[in-house]
N, C-alpha and C. Protein backbone atom coordinates (compact mmCIF):
# COMPACT_ATOMS: atom_id res chain seq x y z
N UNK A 1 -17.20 -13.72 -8.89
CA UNK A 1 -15.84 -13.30 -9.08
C UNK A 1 -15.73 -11.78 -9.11
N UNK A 2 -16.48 -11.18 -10.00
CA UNK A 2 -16.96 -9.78 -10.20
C UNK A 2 -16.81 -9.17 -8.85
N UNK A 3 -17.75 -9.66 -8.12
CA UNK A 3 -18.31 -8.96 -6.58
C UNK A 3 -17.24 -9.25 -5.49
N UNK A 4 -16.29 -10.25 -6.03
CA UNK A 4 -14.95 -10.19 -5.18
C UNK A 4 -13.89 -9.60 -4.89
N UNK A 5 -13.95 -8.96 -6.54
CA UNK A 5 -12.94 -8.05 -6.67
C UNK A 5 -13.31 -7.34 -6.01
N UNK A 6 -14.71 -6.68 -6.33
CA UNK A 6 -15.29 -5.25 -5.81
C UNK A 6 -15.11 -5.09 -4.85
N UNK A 7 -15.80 -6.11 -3.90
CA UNK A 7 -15.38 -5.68 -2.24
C UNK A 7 -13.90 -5.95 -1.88
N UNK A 8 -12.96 -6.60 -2.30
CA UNK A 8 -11.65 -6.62 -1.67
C UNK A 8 -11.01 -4.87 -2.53
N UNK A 9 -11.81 -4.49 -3.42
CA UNK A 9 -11.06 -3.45 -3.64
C UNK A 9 -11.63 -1.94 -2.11
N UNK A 10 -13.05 -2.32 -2.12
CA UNK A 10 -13.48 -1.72 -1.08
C UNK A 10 -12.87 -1.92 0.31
N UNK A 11 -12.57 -3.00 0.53
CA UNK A 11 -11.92 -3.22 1.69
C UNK A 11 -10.57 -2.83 1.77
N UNK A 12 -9.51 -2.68 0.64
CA UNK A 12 -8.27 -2.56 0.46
C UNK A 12 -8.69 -0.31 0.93
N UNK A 13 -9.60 -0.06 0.29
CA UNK A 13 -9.63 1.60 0.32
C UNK A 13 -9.84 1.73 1.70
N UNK A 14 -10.44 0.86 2.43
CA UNK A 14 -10.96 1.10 3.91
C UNK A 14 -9.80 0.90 4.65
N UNK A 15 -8.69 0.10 3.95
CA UNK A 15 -7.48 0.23 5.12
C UNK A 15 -6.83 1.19 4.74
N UNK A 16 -6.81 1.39 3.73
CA UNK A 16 -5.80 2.65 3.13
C UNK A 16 -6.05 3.88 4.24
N UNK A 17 -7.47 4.14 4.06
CA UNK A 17 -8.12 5.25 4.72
C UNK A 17 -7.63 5.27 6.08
N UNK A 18 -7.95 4.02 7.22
CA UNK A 18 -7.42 3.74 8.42
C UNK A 18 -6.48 4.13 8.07
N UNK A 19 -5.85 3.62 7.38
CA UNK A 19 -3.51 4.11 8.02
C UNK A 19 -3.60 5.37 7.85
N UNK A 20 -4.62 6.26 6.89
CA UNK A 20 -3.86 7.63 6.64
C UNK A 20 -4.88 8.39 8.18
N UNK A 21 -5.38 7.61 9.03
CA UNK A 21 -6.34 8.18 10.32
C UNK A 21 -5.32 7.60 11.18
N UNK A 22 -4.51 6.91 10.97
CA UNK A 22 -3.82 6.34 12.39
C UNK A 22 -1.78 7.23 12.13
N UNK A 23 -1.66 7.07 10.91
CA UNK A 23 0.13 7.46 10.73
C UNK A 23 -0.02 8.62 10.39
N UNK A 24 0.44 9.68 11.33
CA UNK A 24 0.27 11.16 11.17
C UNK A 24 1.32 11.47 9.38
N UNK A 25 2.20 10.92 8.97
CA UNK A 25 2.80 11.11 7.38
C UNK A 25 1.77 10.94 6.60
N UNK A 26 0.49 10.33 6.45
CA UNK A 26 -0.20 9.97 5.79
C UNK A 26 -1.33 10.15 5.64
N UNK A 27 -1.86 11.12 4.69
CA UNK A 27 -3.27 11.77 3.78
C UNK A 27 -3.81 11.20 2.97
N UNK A 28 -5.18 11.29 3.09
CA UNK A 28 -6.12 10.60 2.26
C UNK A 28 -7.30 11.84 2.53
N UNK A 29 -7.72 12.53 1.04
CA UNK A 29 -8.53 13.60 1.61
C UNK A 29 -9.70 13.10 1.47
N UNK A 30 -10.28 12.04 0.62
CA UNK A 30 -11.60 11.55 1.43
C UNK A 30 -11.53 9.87 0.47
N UNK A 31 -12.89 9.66 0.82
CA UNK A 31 -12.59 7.97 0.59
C UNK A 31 -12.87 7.81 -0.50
N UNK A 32 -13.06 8.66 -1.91
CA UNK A 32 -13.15 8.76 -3.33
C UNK A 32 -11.63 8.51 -3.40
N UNK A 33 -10.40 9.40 -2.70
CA UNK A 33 -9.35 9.60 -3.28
C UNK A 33 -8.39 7.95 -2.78
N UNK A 34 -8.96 7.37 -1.78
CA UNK A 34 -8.70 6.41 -1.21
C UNK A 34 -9.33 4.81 -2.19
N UNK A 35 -10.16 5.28 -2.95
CA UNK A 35 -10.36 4.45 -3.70
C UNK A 35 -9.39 3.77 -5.06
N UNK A 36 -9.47 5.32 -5.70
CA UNK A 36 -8.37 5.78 -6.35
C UNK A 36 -6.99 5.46 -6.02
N UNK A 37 -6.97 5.81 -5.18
CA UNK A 37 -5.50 5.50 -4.31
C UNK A 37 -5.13 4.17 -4.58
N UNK A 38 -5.92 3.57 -4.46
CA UNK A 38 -5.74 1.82 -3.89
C UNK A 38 -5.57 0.94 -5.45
N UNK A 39 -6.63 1.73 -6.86
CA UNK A 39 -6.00 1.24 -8.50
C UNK A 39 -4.29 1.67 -8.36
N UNK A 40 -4.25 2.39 -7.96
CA UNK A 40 -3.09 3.09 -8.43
C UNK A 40 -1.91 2.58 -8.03
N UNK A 41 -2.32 2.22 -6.32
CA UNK A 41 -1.17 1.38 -5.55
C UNK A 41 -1.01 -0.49 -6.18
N UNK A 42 -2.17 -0.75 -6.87
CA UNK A 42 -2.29 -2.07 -7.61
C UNK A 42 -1.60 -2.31 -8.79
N UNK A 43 -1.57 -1.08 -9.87
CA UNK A 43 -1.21 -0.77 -10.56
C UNK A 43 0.69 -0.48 -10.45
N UNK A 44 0.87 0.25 -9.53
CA UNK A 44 2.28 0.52 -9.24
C UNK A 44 2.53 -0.58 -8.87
N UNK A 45 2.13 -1.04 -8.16
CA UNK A 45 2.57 -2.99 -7.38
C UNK A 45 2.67 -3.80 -8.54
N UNK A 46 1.72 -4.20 -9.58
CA UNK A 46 1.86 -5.19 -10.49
C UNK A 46 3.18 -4.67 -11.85
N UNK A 47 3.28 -3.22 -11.56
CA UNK A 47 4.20 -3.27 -12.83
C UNK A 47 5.20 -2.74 -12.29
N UNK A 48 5.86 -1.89 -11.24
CA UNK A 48 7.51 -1.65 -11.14
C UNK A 48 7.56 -2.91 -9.66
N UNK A 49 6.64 -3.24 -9.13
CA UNK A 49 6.73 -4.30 -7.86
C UNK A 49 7.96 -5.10 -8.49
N UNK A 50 7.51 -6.62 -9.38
CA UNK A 50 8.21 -7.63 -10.05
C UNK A 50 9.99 -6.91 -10.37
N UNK A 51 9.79 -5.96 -10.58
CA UNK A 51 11.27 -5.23 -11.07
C UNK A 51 12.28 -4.96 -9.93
N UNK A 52 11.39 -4.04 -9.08
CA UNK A 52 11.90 -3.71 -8.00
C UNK A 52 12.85 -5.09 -7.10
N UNK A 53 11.74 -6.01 -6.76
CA UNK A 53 12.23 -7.41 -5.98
C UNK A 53 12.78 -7.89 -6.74
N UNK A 54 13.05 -8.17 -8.14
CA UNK A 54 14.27 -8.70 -8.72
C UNK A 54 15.13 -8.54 -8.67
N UNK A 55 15.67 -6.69 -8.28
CA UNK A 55 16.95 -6.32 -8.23
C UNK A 55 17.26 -6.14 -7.48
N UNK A 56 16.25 -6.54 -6.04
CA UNK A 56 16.74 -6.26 -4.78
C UNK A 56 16.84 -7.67 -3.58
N UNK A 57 16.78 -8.70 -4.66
CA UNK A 57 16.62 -9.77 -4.15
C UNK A 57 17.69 -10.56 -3.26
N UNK A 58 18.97 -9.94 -3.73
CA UNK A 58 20.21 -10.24 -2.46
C UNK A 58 19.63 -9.68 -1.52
N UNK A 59 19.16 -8.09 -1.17
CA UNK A 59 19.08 -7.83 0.11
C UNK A 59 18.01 -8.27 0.90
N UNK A 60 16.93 -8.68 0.02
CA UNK A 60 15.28 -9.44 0.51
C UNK A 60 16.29 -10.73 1.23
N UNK A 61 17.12 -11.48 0.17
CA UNK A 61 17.63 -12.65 1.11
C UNK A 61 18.76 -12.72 2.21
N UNK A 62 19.69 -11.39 2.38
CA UNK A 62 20.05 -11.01 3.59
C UNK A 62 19.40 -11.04 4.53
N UNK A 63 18.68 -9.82 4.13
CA UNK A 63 17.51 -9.51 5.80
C UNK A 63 16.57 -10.20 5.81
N UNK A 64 16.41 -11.65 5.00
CA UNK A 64 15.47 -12.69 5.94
C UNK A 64 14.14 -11.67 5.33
N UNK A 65 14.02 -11.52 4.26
CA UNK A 65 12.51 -11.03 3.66
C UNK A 65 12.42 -9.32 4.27
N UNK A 66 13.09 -8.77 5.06
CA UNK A 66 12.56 -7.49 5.76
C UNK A 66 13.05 -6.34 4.77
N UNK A 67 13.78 -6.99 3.64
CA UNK A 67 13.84 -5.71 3.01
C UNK A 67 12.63 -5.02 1.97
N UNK A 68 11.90 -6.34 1.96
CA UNK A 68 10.36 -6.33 0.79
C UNK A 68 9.35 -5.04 1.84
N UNK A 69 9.99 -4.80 3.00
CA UNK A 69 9.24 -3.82 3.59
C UNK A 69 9.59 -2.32 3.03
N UNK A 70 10.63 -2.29 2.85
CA UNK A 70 11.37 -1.08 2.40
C UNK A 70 10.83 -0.94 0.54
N UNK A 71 10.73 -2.43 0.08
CA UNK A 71 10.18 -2.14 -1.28
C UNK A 71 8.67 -2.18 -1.47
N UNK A 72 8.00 -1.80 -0.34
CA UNK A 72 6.83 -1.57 -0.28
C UNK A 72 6.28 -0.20 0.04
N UNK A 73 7.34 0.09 0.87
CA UNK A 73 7.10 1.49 1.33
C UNK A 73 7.56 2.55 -0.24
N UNK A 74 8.44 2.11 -1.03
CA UNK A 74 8.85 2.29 -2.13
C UNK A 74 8.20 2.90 -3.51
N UNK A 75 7.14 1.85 -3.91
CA UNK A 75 5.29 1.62 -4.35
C UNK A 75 4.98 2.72 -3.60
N UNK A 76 4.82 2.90 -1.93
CA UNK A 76 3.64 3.11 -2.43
C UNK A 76 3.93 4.75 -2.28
N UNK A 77 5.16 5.20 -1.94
CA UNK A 77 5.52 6.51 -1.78
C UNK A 77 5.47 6.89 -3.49
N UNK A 78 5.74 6.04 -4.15
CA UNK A 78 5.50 6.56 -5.73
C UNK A 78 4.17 6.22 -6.23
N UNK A 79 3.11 5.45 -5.51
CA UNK A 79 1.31 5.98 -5.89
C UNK A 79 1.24 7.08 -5.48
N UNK A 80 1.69 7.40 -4.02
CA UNK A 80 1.30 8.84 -3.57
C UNK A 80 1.40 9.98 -4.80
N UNK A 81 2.76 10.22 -5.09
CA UNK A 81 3.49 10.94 -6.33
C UNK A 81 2.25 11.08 -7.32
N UNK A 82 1.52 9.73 -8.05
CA UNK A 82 0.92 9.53 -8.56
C UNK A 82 -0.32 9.84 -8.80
N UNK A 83 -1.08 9.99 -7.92
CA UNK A 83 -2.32 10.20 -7.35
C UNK A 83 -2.78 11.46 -6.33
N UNK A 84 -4.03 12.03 -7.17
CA UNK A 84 -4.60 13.49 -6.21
C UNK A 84 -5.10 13.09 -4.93
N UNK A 85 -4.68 13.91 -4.13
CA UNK A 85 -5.62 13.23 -3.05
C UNK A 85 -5.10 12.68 -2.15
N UNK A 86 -3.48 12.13 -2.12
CA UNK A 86 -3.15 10.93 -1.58
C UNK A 86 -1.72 11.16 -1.30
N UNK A 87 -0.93 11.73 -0.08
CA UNK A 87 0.08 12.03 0.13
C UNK A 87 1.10 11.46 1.05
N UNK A 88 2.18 10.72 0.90
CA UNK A 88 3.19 10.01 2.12
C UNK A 88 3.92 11.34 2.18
N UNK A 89 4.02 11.63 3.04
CA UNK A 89 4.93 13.36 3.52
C UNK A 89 6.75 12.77 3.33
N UNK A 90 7.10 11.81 4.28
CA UNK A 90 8.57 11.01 4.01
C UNK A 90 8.28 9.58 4.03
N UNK A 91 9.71 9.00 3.85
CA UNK A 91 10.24 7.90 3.80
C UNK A 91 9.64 6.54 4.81
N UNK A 92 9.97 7.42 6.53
CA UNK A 92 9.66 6.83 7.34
C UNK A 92 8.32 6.47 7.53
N UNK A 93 7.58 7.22 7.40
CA UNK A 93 5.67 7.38 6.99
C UNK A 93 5.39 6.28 6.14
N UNK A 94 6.47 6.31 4.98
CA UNK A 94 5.54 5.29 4.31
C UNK A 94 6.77 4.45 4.81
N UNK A 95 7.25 3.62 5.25
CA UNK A 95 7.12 2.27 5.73
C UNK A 95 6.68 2.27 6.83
N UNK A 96 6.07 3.04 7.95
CA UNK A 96 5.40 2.49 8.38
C UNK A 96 3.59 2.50 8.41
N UNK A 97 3.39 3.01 7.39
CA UNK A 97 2.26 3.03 6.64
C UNK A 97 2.48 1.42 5.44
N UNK A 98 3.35 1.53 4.97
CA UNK A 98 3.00 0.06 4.22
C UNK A 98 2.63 -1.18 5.29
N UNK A 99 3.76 -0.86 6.40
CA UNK A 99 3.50 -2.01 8.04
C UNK A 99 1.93 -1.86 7.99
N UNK A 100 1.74 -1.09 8.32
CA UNK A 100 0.19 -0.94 9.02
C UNK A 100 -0.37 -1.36 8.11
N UNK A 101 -0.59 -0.74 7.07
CA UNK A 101 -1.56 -1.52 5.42
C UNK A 101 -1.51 -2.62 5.17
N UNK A 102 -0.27 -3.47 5.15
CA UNK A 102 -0.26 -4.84 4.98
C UNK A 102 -0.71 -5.72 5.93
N UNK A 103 -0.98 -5.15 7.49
CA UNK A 103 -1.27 -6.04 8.21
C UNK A 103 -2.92 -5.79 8.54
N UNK A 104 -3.19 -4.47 7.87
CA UNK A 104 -4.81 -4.24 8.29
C UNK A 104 -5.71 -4.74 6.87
N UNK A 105 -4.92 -4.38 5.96
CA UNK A 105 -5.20 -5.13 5.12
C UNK A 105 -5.41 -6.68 4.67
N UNK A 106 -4.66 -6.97 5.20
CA UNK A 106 -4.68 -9.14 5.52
C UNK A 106 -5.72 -9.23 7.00
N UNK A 107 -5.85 -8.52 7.55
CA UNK A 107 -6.88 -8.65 9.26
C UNK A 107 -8.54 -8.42 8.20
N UNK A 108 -8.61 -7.05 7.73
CA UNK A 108 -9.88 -6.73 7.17
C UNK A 108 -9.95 -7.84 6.04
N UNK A 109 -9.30 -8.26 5.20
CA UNK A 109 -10.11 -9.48 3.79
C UNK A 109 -9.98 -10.69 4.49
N UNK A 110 -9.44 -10.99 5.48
CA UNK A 110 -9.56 -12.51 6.34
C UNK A 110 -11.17 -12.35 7.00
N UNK A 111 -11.71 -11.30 7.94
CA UNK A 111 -12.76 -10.99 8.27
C UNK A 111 -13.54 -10.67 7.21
N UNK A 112 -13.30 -10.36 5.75
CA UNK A 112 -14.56 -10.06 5.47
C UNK A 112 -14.84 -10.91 3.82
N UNK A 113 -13.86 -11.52 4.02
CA UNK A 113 -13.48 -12.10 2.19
C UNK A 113 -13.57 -13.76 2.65
């Protein structure tokens, strides 16, 4: 269980790292801060996440779930805030940095989890 966490947390820093090598908005100055990065984005996710989608849950059920993209990009523009090392420049960056994370992130722990 231990060693599951560990590597899905390793694997979660390894996509982090990718998006901030592929979405020019997005810094990661090395893969210590990307580690870091990734408690922090867990941390911001488990405690304003639940809040956030509660109060935004008409518009999640308007747009057919596409607004949980916008409350992702949300997170994680406020880990950035949060964390040395680890910068979304704007808005647009980080959603499409959360796009990219969520889907490299579910590709890398399917291959390696």
């Amino acid at each position: 269980m231990l060693v599951h966490m560990i590597v899905g947390w390793l694997v979660s820093a390894l996509a982090l790292w990718v998006v901030a090598q592929i979405v020019p908005g997005i810094e990661v100055r090395d893969f210590g801060a990307a580690l870091l990065a990734t408690v922090v984005i867990a941390i911001v996710g488990a405690v304003v996440g639940p809040v956030l989608r509660f109060l935004a849950w008409p518009l999640t059920f308007v747009t057919l779930g596409l607004f949980l993209l916008v409350i992702n990009a949300i997170l994680l523009k406020l880990a950035a805030m949060l964390t040395p090392g680890f910068r979304v420049r704007g808005f647009l960056h980080a959603i499409l940095g959360a796009l990219v994370l969520t889907i490299l992130s579910s590709l890398l722990r399917r291959m390696v989890l």
